[in-house]
C-alpha atoms as a PDB file:
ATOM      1  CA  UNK A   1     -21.481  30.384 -10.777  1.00  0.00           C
ATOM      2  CA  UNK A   2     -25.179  29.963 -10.129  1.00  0.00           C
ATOM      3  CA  UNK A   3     -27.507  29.493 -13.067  1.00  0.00           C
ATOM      4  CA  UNK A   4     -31.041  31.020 -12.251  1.00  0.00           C
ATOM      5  CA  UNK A   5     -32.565  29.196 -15.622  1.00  0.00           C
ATOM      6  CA  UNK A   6     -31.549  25.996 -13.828  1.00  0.00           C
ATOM      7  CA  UNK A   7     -33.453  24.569 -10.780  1.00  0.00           C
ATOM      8  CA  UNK A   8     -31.049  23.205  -8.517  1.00  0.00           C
ATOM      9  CA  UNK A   9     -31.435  19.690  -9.014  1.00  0.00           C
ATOM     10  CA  UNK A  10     -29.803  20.111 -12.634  1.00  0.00           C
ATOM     11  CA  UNK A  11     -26.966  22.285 -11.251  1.00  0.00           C
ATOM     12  CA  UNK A  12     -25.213  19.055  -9.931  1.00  0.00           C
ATOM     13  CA  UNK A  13     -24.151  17.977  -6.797  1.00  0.00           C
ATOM     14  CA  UNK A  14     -23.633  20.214  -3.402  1.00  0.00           C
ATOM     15  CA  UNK A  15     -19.970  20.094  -1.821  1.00  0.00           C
ATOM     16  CA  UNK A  16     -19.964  18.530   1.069  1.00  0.00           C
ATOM     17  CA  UNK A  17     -23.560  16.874   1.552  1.00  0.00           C
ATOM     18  CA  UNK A  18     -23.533  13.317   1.282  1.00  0.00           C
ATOM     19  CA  UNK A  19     -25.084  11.709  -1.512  1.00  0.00           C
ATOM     20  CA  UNK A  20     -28.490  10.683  -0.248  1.00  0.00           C
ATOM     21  CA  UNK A  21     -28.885  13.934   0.900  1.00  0.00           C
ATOM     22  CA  UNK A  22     -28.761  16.507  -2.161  1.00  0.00           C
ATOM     23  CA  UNK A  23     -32.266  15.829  -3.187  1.00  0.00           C
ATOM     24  CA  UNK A  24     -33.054  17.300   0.093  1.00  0.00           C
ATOM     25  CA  UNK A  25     -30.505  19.930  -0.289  1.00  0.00           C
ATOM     26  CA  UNK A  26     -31.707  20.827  -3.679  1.00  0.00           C
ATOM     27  CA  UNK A  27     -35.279  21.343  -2.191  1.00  0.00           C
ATOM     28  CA  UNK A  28     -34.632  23.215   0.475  1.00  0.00           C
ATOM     29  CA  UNK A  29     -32.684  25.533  -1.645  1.00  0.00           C
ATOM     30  CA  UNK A  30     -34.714  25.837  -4.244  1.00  0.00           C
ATOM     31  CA  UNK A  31     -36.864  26.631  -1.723  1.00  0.00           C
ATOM     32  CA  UNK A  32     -35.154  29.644  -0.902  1.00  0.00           C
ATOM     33  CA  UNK A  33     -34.806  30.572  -4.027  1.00  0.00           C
ATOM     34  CA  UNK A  34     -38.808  30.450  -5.178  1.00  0.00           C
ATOM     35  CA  UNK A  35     -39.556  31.917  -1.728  1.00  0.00           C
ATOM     36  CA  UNK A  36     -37.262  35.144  -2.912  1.00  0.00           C
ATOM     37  CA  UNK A  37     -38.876  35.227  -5.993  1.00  0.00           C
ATOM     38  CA  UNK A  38     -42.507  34.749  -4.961  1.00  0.00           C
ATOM     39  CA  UNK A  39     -42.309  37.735  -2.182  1.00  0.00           C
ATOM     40  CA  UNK A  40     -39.356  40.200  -3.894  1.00  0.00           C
ATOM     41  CA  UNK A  41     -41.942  43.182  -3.560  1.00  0.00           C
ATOM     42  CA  UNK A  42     -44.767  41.476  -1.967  1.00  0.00           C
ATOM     43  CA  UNK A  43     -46.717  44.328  -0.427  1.00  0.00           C
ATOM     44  CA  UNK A  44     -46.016  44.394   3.460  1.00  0.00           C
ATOM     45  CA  UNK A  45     -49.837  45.336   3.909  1.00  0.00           C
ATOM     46  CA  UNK A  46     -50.665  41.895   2.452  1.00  0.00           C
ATOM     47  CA  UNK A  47     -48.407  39.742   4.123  1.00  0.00           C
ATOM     48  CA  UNK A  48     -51.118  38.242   7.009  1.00  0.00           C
ATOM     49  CA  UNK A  49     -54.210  38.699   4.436  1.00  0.00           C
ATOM     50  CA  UNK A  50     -56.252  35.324   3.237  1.00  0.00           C
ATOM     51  CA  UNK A  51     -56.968  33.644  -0.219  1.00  0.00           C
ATOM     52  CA  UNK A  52     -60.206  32.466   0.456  1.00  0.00           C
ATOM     53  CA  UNK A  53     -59.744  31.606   3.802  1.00  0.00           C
ATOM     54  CA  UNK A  54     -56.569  29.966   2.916  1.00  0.00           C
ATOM     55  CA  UNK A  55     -53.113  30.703   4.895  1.00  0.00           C
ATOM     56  CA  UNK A  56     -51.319  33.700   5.038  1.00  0.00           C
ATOM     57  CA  UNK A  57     -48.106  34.101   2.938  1.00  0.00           C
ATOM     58  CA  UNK A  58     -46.620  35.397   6.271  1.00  0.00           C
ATOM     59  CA  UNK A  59     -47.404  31.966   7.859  1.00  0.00           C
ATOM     60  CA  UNK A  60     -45.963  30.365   4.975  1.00  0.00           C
ATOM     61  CA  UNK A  61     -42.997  31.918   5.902  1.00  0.00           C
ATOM     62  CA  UNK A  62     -43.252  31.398   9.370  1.00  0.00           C
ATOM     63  CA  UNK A  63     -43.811  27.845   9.113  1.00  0.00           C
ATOM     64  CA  UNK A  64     -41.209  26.755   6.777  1.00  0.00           C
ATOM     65  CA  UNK A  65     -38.720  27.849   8.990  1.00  0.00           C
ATOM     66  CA  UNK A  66     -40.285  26.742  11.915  1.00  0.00           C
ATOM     67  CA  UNK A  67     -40.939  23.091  10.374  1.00  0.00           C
ATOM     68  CA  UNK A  68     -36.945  23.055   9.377  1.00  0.00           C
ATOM     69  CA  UNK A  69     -36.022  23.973  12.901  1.00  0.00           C
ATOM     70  CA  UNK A  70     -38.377  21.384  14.484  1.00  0.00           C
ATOM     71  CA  UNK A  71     -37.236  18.642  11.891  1.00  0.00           C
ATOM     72  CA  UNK A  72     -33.467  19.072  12.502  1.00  0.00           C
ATOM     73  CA  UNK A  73     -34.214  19.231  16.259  1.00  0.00           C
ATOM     74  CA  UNK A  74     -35.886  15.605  16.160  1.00  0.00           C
ATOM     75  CA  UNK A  75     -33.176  14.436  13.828  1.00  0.00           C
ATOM     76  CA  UNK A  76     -30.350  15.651  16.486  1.00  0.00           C
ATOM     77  CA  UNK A  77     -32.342  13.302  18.948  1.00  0.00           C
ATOM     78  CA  UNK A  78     -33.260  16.098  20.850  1.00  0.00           C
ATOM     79  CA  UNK A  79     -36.701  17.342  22.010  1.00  0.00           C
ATOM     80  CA  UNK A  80     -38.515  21.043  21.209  1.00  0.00           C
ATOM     81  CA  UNK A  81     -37.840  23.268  23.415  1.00  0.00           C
ATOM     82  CA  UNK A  82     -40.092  26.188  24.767  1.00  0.00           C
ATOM     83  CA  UNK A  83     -39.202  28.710  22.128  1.00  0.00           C
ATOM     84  CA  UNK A  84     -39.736  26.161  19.418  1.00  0.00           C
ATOM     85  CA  UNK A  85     -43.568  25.509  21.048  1.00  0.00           C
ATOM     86  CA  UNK A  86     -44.081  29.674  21.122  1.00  0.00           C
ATOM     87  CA  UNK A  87     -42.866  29.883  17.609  1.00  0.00           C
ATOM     88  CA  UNK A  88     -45.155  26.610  16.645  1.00  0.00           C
ATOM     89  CA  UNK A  89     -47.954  28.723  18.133  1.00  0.00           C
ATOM     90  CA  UNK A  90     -47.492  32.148  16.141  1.00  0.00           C
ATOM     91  CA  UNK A  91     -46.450  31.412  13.037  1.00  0.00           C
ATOM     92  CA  UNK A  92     -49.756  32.842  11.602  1.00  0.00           C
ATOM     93  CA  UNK A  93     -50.265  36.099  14.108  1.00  0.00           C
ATOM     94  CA  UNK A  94     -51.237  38.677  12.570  1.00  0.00           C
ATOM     95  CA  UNK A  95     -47.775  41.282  13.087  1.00  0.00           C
ATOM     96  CA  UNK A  96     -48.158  44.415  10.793  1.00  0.00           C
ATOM     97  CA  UNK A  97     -44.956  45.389  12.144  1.00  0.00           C
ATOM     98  CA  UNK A  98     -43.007  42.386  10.650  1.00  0.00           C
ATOM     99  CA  UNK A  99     -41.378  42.765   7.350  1.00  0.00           C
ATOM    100  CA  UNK A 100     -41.060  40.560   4.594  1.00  0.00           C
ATOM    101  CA  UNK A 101     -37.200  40.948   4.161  1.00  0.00           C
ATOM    102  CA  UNK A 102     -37.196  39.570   7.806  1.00  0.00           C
ATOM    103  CA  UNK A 103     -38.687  36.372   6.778  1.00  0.00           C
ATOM    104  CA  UNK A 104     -36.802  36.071   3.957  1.00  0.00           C
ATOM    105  CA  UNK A 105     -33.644  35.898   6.158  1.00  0.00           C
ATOM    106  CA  UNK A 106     -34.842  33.881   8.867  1.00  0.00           C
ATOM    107  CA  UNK A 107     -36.033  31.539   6.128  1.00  0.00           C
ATOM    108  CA  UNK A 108     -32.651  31.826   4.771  1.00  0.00           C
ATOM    109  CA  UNK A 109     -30.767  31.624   7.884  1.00  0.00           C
ATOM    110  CA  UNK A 110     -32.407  28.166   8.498  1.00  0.00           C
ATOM    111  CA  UNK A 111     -31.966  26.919   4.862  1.00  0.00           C
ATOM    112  CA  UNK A 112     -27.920  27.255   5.640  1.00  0.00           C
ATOM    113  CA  UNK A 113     -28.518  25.856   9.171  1.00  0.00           C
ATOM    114  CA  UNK A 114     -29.699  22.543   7.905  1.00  0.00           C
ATOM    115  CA  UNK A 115     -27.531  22.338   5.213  1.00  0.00           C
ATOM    116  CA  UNK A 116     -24.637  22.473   7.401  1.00  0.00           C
ATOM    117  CA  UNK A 117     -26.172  19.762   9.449  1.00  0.00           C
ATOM    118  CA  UNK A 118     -26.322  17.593   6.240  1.00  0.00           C
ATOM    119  CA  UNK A 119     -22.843  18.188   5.795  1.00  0.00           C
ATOM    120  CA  UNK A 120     -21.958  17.034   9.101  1.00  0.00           C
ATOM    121  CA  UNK A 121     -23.610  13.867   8.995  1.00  0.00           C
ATOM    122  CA  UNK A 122     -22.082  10.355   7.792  1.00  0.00           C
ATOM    123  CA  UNK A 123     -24.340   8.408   5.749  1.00  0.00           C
ATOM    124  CA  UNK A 124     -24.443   5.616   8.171  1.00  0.00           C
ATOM    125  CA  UNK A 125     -26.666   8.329  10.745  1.00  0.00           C
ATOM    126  CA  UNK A 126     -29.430   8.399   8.229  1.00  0.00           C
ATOM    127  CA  UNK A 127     -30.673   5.588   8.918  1.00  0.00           C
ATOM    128  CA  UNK A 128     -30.955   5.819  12.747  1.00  0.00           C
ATOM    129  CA  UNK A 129     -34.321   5.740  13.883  1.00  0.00           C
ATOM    130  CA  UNK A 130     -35.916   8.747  15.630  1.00  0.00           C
ATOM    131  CA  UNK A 131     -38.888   9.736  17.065  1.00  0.00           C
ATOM    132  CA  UNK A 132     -41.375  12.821  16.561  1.00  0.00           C
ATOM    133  CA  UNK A 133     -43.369  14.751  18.927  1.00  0.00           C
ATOM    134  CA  UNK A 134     -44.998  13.771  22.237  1.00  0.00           C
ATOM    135  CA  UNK A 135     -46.688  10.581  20.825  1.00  0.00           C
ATOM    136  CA  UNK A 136     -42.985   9.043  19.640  1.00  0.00           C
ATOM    137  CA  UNK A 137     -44.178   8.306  16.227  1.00  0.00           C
ATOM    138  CA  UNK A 138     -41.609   6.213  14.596  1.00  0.00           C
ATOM    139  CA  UNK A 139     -39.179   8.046  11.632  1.00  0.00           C
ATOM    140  CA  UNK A 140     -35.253   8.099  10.639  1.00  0.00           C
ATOM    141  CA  UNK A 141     -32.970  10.383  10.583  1.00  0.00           C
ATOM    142  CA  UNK A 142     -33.452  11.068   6.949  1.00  0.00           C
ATOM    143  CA  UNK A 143     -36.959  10.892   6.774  1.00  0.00           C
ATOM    144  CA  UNK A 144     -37.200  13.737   8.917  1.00  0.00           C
ATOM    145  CA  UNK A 145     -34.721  15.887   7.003  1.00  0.00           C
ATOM    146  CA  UNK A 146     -36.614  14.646   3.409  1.00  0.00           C
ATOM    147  CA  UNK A 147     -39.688  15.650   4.899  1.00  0.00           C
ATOM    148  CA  UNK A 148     -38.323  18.860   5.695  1.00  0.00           C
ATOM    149  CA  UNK A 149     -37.381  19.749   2.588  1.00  0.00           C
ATOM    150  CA  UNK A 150     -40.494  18.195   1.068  1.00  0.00           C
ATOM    151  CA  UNK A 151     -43.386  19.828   2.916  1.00  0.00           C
ATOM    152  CA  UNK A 152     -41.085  23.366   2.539  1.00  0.00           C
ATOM    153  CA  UNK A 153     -41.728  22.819  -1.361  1.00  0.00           C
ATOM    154  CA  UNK A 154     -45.192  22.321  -1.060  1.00  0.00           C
ATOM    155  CA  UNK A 155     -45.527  25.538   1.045  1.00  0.00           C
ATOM    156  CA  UNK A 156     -43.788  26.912  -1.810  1.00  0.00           C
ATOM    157  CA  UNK A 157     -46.383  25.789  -4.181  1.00  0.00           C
ATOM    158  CA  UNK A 158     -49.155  27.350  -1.600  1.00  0.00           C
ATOM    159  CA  UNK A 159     -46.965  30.585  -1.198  1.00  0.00           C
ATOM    160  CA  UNK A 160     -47.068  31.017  -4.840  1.00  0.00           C
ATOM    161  CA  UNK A 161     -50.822  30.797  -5.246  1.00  0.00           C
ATOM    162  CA  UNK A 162     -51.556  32.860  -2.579  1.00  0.00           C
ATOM    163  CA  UNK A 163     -49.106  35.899  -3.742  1.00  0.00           C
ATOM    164  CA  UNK A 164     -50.768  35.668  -7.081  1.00  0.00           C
ATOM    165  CA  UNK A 165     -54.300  35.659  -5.861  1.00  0.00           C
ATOM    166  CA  UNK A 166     -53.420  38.576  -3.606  1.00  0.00           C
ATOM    167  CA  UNK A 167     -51.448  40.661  -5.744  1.00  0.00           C
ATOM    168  CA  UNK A 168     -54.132  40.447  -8.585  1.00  0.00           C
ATOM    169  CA  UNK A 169     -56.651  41.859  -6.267  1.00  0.00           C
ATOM    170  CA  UNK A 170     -54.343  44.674  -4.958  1.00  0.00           C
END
């Protein structure tokens, strides 16, 4: 059973996910978790507003799961695809019709997407190299899935901020 109290790096190991991978699998679910917390009854209204001119908790949202879906796509090898480029591009439109449940789940959805990948990988495919967008920069497989989870915690940490700053004004 799930402790709450307990962020998920001191809930022990995930079943299933090699070794070198749960600190990334403890991120990306904590992740999930603070993300649920943070916007459980975040006003709909104030999903695309600004902190300051800072970004919107809606692109927050947005981007987390889009940065998981692009990371795991360069890790396969593979290159984005169309859909991935459109989704790159609106991540922060402005949508009042979009609801915050919905990017819950689709943040969700992609949180159990990648951590299926990490179970499917042997240890020895970390350490392939890969490449990231049109320039080629240089990376490995698990730099790209501990950057994942990395920059999805900092969002986190922006998310947070912003919901606070917003819902005190409201």
């Amino acid at each position: 059973m799930e402790d709450d109290s307990l962020e998920f790096w001191l809930s022990g190991p995930i079943p299933n996910i090699p070794g070198t991978l749960q600190p990334a699998a403890h991120a990306l679910l904590q992740s999930e978790r603070e993300l649920r917390k943070y916007t459980d009854n975040f006003p709909k209204e104030l999903l695309w507003a600004k902190a300051s001119g800072r970004a919107s908790v809606g692109f927050h949202m947005n981007h987390m799961t889009g940065v998981i879906d692009r990371l795991l796509t360069y890790a396969k090898g593979e290159s984005l695809s169309e859909e991935q480029f459109n989704f790159l591009k609106h991540e922060g439109t402005f949508n009042l019709q979009t609801e915050v449940t919905f990017l819950q789940e689709q943040f969700s959805r992609k949180v159990e997407e990648a951590l299926e990948y990490f179970k499917s990988l042997p240890e020895e495919t970390l350490s392939k190299r890969r490449t990231v967008g049109r320039k080629k920069l240089p990376t490995t497989v698990l730099g790209l899935l501990f950057h994942a989870a990395e920059h999805c915690q900092r969002h986190i940490g922006q998310l947070l901020v912003t919901t606070s700053v917003l819902n005190d004004r409201a």
